[in-house]
Protein backbone atom coordinates (compact mmCIF):
# COMPACT_ATOMS: atom_id res chain seq x y z
CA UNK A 1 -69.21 17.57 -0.72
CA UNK A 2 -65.60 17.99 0.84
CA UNK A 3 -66.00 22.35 1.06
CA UNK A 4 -62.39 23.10 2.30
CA UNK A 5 -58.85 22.90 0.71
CA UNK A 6 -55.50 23.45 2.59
CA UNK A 7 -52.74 24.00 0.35
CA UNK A 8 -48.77 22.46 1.57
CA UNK A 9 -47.68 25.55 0.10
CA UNK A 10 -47.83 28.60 -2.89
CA UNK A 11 -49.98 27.57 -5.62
CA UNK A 12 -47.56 29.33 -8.03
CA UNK A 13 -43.99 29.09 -6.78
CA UNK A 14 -44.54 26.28 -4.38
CA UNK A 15 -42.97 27.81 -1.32
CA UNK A 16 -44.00 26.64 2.11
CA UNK A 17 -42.70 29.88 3.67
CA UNK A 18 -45.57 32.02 3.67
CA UNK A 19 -47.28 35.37 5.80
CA UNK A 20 -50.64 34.83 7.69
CA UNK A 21 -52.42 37.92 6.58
CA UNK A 22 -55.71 39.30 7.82
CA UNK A 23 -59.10 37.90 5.83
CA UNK A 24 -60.66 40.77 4.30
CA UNK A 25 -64.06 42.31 6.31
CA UNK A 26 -66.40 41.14 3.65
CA UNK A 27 -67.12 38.63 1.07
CA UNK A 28 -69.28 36.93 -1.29
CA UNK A 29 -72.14 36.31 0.70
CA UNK A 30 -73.57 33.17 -1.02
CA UNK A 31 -70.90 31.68 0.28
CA UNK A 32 -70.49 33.30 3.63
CA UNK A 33 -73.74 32.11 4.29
CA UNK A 34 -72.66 28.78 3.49
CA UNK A 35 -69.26 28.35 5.27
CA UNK A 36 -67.61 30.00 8.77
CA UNK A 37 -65.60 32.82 8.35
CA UNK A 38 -62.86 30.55 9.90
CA UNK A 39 -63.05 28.16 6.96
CA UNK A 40 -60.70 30.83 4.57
CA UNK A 41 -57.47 31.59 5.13
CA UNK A 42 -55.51 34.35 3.67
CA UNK A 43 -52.04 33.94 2.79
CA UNK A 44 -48.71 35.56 1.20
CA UNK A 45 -45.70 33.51 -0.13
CA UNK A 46 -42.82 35.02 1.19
CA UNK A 47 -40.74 33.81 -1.69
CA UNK A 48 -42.76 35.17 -5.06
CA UNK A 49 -45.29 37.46 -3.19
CA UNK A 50 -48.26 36.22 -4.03
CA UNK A 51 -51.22 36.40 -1.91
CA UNK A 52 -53.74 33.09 -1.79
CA UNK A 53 -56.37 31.88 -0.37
CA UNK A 54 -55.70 29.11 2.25
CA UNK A 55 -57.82 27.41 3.62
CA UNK A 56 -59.68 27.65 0.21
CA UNK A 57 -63.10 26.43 -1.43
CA UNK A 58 -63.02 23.19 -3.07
CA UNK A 59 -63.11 22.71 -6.48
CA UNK A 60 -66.40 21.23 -5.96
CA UNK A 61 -67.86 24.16 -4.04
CA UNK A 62 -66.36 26.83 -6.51
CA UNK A 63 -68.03 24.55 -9.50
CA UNK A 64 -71.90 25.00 -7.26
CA UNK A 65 -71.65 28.52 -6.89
CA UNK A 66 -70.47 29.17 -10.14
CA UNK A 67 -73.26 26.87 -11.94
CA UNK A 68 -75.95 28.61 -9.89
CA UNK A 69 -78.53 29.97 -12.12
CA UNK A 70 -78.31 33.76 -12.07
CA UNK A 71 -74.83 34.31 -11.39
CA UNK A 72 -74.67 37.45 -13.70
CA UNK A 73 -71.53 36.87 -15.35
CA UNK A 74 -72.43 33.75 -17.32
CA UNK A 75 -76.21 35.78 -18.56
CA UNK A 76 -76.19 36.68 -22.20
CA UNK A 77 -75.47 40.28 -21.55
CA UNK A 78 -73.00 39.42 -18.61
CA UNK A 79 -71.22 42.04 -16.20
CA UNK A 80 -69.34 43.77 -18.88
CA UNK A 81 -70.26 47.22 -19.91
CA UNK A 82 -70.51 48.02 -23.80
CA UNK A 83 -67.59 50.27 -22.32
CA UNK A 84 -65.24 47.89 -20.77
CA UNK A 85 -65.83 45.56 -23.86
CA UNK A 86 -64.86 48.29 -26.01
CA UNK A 87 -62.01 49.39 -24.02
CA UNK A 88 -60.44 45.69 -23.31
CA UNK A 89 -60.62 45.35 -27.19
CA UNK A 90 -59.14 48.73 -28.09
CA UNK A 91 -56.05 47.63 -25.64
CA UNK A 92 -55.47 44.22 -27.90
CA UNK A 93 -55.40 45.87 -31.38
CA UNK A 94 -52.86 48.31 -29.74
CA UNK A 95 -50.83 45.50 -28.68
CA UNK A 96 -51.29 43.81 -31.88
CA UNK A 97 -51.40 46.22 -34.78
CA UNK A 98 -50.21 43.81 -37.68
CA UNK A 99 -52.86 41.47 -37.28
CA UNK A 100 -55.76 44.36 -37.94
CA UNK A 101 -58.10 42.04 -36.03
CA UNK A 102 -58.42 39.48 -38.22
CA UNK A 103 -56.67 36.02 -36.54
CA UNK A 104 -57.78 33.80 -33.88
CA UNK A 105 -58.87 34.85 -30.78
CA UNK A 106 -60.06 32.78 -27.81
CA UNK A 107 -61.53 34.75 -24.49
CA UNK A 108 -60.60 32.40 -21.62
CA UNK A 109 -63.65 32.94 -19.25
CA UNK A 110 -65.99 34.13 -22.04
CA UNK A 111 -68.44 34.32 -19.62
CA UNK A 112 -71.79 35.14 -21.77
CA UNK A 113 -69.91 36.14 -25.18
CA UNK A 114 -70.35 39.68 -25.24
CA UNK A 115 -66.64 40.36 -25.58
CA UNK A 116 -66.44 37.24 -27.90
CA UNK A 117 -69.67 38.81 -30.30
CA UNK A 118 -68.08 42.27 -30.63
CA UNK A 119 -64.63 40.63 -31.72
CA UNK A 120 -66.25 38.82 -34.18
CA UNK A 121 -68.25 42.17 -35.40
CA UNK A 122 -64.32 43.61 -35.81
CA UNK A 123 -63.67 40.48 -38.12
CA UNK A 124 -61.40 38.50 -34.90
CA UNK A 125 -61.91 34.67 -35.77
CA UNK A 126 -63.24 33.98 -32.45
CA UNK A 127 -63.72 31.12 -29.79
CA UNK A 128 -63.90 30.69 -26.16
CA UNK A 129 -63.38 28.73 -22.48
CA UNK A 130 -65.30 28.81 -19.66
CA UNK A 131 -65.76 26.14 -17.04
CA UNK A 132 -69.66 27.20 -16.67
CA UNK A 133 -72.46 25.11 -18.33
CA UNK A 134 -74.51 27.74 -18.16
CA UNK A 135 -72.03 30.32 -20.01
CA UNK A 136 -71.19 27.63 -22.55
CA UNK A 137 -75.12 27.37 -22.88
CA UNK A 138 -75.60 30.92 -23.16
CA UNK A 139 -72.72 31.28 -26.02
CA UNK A 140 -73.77 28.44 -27.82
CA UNK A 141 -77.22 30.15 -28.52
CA UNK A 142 -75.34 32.95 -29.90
CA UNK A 143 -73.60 31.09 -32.20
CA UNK A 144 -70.27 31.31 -30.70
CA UNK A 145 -67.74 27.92 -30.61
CA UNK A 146 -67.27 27.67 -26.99
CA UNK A 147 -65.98 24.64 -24.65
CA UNK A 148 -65.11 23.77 -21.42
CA UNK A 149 -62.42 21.57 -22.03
CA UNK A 150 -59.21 22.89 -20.79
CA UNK A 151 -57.54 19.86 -22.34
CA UNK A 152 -58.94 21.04 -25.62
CA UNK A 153 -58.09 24.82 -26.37
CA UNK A 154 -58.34 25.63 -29.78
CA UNK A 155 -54.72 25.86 -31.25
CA UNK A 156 -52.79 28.02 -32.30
CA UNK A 157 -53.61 31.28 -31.23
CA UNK A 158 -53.03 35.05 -32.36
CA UNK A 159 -54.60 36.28 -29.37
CA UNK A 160 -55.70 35.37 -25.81
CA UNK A 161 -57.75 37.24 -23.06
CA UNK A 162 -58.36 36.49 -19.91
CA UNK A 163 -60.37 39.11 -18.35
CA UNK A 164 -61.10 38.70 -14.95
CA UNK A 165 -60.60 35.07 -14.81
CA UNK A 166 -56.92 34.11 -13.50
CA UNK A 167 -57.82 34.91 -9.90
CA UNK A 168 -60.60 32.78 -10.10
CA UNK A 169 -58.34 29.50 -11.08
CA UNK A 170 -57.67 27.15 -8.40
CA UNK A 171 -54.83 24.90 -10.88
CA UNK A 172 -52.36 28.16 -12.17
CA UNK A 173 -49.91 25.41 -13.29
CA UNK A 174 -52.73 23.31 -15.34
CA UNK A 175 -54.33 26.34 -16.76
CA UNK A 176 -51.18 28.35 -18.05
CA UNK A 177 -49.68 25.27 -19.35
CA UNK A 178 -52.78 25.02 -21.41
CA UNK A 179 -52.76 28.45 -22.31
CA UNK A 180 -49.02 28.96 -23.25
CA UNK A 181 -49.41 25.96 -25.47
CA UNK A 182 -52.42 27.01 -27.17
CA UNK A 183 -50.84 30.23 -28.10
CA UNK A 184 -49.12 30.79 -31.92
CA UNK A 185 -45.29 30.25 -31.27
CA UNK A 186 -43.50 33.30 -31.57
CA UNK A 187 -46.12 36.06 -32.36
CA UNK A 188 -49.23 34.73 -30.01
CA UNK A 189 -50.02 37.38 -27.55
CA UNK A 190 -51.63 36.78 -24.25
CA UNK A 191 -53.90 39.57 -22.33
CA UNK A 192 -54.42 39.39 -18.84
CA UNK A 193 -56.45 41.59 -16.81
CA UNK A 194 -56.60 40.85 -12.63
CA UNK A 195 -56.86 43.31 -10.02
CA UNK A 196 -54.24 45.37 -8.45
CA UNK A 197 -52.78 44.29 -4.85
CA UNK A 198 -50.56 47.55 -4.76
CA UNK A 199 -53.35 49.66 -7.21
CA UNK A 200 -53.87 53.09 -5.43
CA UNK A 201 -57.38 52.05 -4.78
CA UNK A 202 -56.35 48.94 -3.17
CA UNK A 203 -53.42 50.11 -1.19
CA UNK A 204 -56.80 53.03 0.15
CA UNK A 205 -59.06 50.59 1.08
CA UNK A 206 -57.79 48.52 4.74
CA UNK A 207 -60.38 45.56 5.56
CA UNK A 208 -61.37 48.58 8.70
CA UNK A 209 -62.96 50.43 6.09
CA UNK A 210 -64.54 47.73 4.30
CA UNK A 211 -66.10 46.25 7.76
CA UNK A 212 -67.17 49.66 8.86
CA UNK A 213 -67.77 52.12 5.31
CA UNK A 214 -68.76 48.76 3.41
CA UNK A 215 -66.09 49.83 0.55
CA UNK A 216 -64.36 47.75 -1.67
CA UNK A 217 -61.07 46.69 -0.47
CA UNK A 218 -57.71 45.12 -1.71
CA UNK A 219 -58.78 41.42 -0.93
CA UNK A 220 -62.07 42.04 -2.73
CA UNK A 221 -64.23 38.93 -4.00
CA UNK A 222 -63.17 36.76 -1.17
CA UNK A 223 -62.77 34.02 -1.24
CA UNK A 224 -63.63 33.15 -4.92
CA UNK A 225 -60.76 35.48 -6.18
CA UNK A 226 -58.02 32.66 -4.78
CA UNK A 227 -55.48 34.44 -5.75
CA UNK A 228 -54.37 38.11 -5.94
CA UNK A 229 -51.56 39.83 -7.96
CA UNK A 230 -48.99 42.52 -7.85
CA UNK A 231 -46.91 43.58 -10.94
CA UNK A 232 -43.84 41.10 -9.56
CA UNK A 233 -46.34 37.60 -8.72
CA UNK A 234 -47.88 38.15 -11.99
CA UNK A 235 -44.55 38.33 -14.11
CA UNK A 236 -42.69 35.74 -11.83
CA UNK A 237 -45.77 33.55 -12.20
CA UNK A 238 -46.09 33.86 -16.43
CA UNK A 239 -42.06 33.94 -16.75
CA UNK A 240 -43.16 29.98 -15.64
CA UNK A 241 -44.57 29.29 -18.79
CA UNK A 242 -42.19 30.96 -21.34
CA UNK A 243 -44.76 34.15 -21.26
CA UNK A 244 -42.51 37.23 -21.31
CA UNK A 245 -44.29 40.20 -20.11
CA UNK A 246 -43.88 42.98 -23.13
CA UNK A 247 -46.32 45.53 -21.28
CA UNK A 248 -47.76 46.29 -18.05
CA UNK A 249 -51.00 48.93 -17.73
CA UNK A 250 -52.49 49.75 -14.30
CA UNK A 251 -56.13 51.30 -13.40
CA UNK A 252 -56.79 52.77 -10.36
């Protein structure tokens, strides 16, 4: 299995002018244990901003680790809190008041369907992605239309989420082509959550206090999150697509 990836240049804007940056002072150590340190790379495109992974985890690596029985995001009650689920929700009716949660909704990275089962409780005509066979699995026996199929995205859509999932995608071009199509022309919304490069939290937390406190840090997840957003790479990445960014929230 070929473990290592070395991109020519930004996975989003395709610059070749990029910043060496310094690889965070932890990871994810199931794959730590599997790999060198010196294997990952950490990089920022000079042109758009965005910060990437490179070298990066193949495709085929990413697709093990994911698949690996226990990984708590793809178990029927998954990594969400009834809070967060509640929360992510009460952000998309906001955004999309005429609709009174009642069109088609599709949670990209559904992960175990607990998002997916409480939008269908609030009458959401719901569906959803995720590449795992185990999450698909898990959904499945809930009753919930789910694929893996990125070729096949359930069309057209009132609403999109994807919580959590875009720094995990190692094709940004495949995947928001897919998603920008699948959306309803015109009045399709899409939701992204990703974590904060510039968040207060993140700007707090220098890889010396993650190797030495063992707190979280900007460059968190690494290096499964392959890439990581500000405000600016996000918006310059979606404007891409034809995906207009009509509101920005940030958490600490």
């Amino acid at each position: 299995m070929t473990e290592t990836i070395v991109l020519d240049g930004c996975p989003s804007c395709g610059c070749v002018d990029r910043k060496r940056l310094t690889t965070p002072g932890h990871g994810i150590p199931e794959i730590m244990r599997s790999s060198r340190a010196a294997d990952w790379g950490l990089e920022r495109c000079r042109e758009c901003g965005l910060v990437f992974i490179n070298p990066r985890p193949s495709d085929a690596m990413l697709e093990s680790f994911y698949s690996t029985p226990g990984y708590k995001p793809h178990d029927a009650d998954g990594c969400q809190g009834r809070a967060t689920v509640f929360h992510l929700l009460s952000r998309i009716q906001h955004h999309q008041p005429g609709l009174n949660s009642s069109g088609e909704f599709l949670d990209f990275g559904c992960g175990g369907g607990a998002l997916l089962e409480e939008a269908a409780r609030l009458g959401w005509r719901v569906s959803g992605y995720d590449v795992s066979p185990q999450a698909i699995q898990t959904c499945r026996a809930k009753g919930l239309a789910v694929q893996g199929d990125l070729s096949r995205l359930p069309a057209p859509m009132d609403a999109m989420l994807l919580c959590q999932s875009l720094e995990h995608v190692s094709d940004l071009s495949g995947t928001l082509t897919a998603v920008a199509r699948a959306l309803k022309p015109d009045t399709g919304r899409l939701f992204i959550a990703v974590p904060n490069t510039r968040s207060l939290r993140a700007v707090l937390s220098p890889p010396v206090l993650s190797r030495h406190a063992g707190v979280n840090e900007r460059y968190n997840a690494f290096p499964i999150h392959l890439s990581y957003f500000t405000a600016r790479s996000l918006e310059r990445l979606l404007a891409k697509y034809g995906l207009e960014c009509a509101a920005l929230e940030t958490y600490a």
